[in-house]
N, C-alpha and C. Protein backbone atom coordinates (compact mmCIF):
# COMPACT_ATOMS: atom_id res chain seq x y z
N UNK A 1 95.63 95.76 75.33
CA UNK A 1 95.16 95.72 76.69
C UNK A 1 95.92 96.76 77.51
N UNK A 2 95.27 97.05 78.45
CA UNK A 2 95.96 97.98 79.61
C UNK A 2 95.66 97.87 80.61
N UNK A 3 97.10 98.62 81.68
CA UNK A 3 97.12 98.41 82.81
C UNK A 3 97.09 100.18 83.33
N UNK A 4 95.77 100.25 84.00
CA UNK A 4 96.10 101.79 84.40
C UNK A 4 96.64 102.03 85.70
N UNK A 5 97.53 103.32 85.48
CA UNK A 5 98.33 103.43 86.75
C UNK A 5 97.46 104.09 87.89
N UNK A 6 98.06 104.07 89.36
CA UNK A 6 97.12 104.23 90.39
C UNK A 6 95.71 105.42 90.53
N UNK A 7 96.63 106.28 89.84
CA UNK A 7 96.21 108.05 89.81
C UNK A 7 95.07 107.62 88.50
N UNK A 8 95.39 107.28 87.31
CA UNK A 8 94.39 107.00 86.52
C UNK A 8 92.98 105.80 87.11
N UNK A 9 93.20 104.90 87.64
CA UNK A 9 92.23 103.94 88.28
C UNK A 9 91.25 104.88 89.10
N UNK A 10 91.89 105.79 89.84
CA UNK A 10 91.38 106.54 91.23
C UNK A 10 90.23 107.40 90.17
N UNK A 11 90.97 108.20 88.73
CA UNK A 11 90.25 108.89 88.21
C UNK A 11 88.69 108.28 87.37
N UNK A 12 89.36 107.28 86.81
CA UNK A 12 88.35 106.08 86.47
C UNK A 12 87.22 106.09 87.20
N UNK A 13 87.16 105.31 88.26
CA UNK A 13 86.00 105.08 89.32
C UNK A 13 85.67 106.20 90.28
N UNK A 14 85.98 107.29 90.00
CA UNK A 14 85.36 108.45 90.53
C UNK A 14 84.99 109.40 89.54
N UNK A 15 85.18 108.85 87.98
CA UNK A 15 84.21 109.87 86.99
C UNK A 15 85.27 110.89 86.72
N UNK A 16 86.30 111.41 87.51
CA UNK A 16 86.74 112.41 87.40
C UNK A 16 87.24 112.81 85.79
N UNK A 17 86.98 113.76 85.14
CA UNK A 17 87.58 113.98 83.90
C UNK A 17 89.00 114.35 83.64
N UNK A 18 89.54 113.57 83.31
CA UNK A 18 91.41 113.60 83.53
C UNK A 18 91.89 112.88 82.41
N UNK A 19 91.03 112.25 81.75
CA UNK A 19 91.65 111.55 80.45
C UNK A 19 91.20 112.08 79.12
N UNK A 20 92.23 112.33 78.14
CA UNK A 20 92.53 113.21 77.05
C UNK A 20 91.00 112.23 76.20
N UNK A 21 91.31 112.65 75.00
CA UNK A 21 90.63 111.98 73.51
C UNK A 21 91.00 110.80 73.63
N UNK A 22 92.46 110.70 72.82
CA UNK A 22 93.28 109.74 72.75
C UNK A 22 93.63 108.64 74.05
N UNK A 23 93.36 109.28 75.07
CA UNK A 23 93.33 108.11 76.29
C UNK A 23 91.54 107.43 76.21
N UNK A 24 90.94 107.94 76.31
CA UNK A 24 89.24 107.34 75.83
C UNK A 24 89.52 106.34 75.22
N UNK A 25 89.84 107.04 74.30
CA UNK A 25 89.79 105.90 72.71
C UNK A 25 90.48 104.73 73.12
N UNK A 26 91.48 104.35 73.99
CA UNK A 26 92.32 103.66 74.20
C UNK A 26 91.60 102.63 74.85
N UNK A 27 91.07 102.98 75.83
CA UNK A 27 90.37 102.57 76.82
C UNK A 27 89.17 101.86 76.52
N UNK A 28 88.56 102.89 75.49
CA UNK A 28 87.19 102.00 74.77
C UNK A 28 87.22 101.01 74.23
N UNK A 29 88.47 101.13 73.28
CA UNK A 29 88.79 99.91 72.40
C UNK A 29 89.52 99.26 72.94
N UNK A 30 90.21 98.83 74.20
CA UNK A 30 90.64 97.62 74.82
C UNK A 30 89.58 96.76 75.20
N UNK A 31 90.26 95.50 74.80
CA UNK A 31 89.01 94.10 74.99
C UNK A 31 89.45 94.05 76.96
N UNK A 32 90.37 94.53 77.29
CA UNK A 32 90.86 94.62 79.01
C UNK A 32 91.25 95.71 79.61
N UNK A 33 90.67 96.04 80.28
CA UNK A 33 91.55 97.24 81.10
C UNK A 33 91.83 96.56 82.35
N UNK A 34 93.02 96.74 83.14
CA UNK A 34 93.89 96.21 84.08
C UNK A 34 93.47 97.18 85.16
N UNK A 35 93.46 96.47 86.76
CA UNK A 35 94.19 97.71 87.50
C UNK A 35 94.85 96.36 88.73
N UNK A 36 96.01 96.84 88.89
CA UNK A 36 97.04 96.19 89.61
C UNK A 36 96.74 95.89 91.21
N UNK A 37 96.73 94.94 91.80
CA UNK A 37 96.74 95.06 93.52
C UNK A 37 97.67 96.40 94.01
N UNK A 38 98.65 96.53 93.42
CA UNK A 38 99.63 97.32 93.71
C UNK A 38 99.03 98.63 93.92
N UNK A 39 97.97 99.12 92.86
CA UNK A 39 97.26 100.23 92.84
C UNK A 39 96.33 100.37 94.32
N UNK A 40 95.68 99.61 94.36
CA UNK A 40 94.77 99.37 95.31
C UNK A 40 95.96 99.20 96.93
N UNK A 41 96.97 98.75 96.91
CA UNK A 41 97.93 99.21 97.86
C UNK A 41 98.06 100.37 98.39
N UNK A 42 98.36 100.97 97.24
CA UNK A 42 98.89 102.85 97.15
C UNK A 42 97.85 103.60 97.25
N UNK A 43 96.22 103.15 96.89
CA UNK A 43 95.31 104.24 97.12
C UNK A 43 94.91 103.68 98.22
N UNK A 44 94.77 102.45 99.02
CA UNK A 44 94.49 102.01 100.42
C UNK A 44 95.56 102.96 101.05
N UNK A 45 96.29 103.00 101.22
CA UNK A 45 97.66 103.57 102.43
C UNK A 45 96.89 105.22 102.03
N UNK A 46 97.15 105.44 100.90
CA UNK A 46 96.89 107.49 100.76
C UNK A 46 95.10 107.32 101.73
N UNK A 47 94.62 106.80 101.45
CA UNK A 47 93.35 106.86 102.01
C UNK A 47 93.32 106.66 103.80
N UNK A 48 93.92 105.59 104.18
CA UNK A 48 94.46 105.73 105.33
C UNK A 48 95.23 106.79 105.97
N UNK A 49 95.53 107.71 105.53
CA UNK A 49 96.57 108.78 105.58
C UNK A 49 95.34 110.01 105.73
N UNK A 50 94.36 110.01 105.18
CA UNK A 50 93.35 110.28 104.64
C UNK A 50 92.98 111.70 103.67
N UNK A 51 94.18 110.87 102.62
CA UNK A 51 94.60 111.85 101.52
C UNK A 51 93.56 111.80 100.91
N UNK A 52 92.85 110.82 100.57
CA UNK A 52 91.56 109.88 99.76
C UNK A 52 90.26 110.03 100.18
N UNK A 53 88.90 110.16 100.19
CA UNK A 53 87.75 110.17 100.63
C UNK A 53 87.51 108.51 100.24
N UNK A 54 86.79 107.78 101.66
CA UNK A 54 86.73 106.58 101.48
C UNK A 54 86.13 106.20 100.88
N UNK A 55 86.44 104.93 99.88
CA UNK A 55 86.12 104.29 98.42
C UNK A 55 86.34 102.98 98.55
N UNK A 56 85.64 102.27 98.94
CA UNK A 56 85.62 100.32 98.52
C UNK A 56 86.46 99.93 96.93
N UNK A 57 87.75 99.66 96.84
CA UNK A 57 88.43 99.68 95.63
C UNK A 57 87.78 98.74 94.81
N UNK A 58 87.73 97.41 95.54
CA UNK A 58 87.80 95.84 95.79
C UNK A 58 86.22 96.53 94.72
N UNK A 59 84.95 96.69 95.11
CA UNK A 59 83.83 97.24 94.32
C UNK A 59 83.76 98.03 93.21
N UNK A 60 84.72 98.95 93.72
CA UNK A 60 85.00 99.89 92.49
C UNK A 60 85.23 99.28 91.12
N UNK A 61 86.22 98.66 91.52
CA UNK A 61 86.94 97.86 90.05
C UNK A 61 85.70 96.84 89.41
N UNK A 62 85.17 96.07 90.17
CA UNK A 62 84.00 95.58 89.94
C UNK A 62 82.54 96.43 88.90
N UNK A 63 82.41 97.62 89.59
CA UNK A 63 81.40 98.42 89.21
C UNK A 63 81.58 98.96 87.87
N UNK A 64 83.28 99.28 87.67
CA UNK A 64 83.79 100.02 86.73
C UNK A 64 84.04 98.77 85.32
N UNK A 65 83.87 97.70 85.67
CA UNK A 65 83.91 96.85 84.45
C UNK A 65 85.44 96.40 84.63
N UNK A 66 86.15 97.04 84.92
CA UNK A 66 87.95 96.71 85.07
C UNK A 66 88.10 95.35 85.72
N UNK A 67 89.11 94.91 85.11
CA UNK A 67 89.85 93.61 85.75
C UNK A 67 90.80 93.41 86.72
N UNK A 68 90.85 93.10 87.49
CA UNK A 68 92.00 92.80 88.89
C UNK A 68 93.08 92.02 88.10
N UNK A 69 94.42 92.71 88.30
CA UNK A 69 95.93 92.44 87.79
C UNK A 69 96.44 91.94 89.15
N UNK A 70 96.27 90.34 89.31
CA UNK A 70 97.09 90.00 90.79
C UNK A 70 98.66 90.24 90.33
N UNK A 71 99.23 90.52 91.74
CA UNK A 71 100.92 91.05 91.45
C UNK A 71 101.72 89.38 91.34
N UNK A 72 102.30 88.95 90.32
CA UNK A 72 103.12 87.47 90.52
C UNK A 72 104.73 87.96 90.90
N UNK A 73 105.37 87.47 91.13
CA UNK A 73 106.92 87.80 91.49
C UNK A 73 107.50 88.05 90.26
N UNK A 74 107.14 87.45 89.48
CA UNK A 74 108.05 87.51 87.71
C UNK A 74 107.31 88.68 87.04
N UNK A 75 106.62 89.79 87.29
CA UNK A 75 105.97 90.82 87.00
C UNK A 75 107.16 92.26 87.59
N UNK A 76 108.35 90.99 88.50
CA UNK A 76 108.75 92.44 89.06
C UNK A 76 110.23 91.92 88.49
N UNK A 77 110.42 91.39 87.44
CA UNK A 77 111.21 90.56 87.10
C UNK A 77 112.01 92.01 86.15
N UNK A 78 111.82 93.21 85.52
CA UNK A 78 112.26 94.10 85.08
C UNK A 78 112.66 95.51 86.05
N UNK A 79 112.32 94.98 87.06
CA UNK A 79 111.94 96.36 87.91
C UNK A 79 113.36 97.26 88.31
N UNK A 80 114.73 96.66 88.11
CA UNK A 80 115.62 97.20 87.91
C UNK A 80 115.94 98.08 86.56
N UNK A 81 115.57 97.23 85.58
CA UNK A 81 115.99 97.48 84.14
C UNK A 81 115.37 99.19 83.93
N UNK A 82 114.66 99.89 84.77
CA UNK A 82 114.63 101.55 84.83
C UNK A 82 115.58 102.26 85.87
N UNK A 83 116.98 102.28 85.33
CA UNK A 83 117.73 102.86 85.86
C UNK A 83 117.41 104.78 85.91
N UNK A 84 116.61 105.20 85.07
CA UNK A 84 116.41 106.93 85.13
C UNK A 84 115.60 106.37 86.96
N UNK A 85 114.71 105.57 87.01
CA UNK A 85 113.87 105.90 88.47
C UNK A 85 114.46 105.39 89.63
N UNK A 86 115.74 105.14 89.42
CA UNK A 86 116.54 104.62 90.93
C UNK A 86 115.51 105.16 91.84
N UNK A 87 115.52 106.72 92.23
CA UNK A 87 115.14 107.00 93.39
C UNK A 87 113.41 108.00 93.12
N UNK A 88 112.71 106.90 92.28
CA UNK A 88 111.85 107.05 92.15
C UNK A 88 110.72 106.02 93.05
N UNK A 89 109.56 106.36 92.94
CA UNK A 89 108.16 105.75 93.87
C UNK A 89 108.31 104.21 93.48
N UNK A 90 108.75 103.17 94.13
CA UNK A 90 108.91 101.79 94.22
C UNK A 90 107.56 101.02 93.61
N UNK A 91 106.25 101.83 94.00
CA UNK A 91 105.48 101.58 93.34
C UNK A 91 105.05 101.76 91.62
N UNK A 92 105.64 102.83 91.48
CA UNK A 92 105.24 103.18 90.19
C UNK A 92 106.79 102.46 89.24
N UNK A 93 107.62 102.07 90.51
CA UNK A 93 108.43 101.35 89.49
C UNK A 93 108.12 99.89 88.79
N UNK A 94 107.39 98.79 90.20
CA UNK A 94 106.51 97.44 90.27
C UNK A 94 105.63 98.16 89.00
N UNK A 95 104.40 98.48 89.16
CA UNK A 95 103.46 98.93 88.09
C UNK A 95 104.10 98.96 86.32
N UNK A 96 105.11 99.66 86.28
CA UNK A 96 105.89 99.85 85.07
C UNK A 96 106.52 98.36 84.95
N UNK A 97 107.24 97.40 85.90
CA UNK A 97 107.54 96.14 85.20
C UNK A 97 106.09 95.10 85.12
N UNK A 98 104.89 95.38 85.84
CA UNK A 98 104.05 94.46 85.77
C UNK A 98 103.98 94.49 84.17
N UNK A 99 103.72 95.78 83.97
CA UNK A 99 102.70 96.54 82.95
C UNK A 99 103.66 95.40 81.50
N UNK A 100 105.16 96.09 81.65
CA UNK A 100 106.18 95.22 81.06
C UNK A 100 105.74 93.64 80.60
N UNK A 101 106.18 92.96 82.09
CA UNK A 101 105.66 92.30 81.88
C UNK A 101 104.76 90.95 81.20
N UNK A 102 103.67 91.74 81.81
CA UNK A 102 102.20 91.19 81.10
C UNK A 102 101.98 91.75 79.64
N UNK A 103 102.85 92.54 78.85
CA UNK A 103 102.58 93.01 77.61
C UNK A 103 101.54 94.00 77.04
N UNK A 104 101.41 94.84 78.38
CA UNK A 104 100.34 96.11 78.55
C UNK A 104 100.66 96.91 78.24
N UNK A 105 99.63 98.22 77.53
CA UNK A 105 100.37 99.78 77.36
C UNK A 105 99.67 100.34 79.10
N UNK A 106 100.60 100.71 79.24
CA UNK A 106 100.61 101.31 81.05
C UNK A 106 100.16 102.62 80.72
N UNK A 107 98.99 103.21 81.20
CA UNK A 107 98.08 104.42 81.30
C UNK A 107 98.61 105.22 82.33
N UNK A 108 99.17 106.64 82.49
CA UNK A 108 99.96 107.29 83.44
C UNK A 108 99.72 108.64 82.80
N UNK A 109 99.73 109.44 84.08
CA UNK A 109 100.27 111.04 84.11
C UNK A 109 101.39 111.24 84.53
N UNK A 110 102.16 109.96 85.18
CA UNK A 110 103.03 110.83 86.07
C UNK A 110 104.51 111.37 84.69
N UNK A 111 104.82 112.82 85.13
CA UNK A 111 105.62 113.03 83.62
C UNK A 111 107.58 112.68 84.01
N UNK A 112 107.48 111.91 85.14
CA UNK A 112 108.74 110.89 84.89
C UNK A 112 108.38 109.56 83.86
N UNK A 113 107.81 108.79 84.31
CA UNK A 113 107.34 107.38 83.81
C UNK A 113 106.70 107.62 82.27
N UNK A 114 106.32 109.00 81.77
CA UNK A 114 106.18 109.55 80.48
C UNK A 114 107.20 109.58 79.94
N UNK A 115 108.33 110.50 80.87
CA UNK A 115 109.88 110.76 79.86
C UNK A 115 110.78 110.06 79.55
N UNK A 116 110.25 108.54 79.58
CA UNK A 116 110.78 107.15 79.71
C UNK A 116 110.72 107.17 78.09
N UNK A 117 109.59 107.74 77.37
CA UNK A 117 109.52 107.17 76.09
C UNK A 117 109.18 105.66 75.63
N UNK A 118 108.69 105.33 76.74
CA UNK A 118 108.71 103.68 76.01
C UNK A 118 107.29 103.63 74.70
N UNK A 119 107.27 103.45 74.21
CA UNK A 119 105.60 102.86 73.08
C UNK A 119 104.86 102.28 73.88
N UNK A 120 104.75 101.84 75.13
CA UNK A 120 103.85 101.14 75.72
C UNK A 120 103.43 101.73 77.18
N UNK A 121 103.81 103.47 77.29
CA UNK A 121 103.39 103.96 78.12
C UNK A 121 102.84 105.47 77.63
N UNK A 122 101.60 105.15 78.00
CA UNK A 122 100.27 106.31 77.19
C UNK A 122 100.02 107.03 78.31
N UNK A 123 99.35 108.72 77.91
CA UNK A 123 99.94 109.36 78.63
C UNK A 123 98.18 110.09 78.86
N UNK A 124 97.71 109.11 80.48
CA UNK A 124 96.16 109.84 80.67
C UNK A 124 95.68 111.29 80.10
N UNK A 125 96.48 112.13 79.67
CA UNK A 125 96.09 113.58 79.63
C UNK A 125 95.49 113.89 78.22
N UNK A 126 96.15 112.52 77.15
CA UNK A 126 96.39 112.90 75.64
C UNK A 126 94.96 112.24 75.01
């Protein structure tokens, strides 16, 4: 199962082509694909900002077949244990312990949260 990170969700439900072979495949063959409140946080605020062209998430995720990942408190229960991202995006740190967690491979471009190396963080491009 997976949990895709914000930038991948955004790419998801707007078609955009940003995901490799090997991310497809991933995606196809999950019985779940995830996307986090947290996500829908971070692309609500950029959109408000109006980094974003306006997009109903709450539908999106709906339209796109994807499942809503509500955030529980014990999802953020690792969120220290990435000492390389001290002063990294708070969000993409939550996302990485949900992902933890719930026992997800976490779908990402970003190439910090890549150079982590973990096995359970796949890399949208590949």
């Amino acid at each position: 199962m997976i949990l895709l990170d914000s930038n991948a969700f955004y790419w998801f439900v707007t078609g955009q082509d940003e995901f490799g072979k090997r991310a497809r495949s991933l995606i196809a063959n999950s019985p779940k694909v995830y996307v986090s409140a947290l996500s829908v946080l971070e692309l609500t605020v950029k959109r408000q900002l109006a980094k974003l062209p306006n997009l109903d998430f709450s539908e999106a995720i709906v339209a796109s077949d994807l499942l809503e990942l509500p955030l529980q408190v014990s999802d953020l229960s690792s969120v220290n244990d990435f000492p390389a991202l001290d002063r990294h995006d708070p969000i993409d740190r939550a996302l990485l312990s949900q992902a933890r967690a719930n026992r997800l491979v976490f779908m990402t471009s970003d190439p910090k949260l890549l150079g982590l190396s973990f096995n359970w963080v796949a890399n949208v491009g590949e």
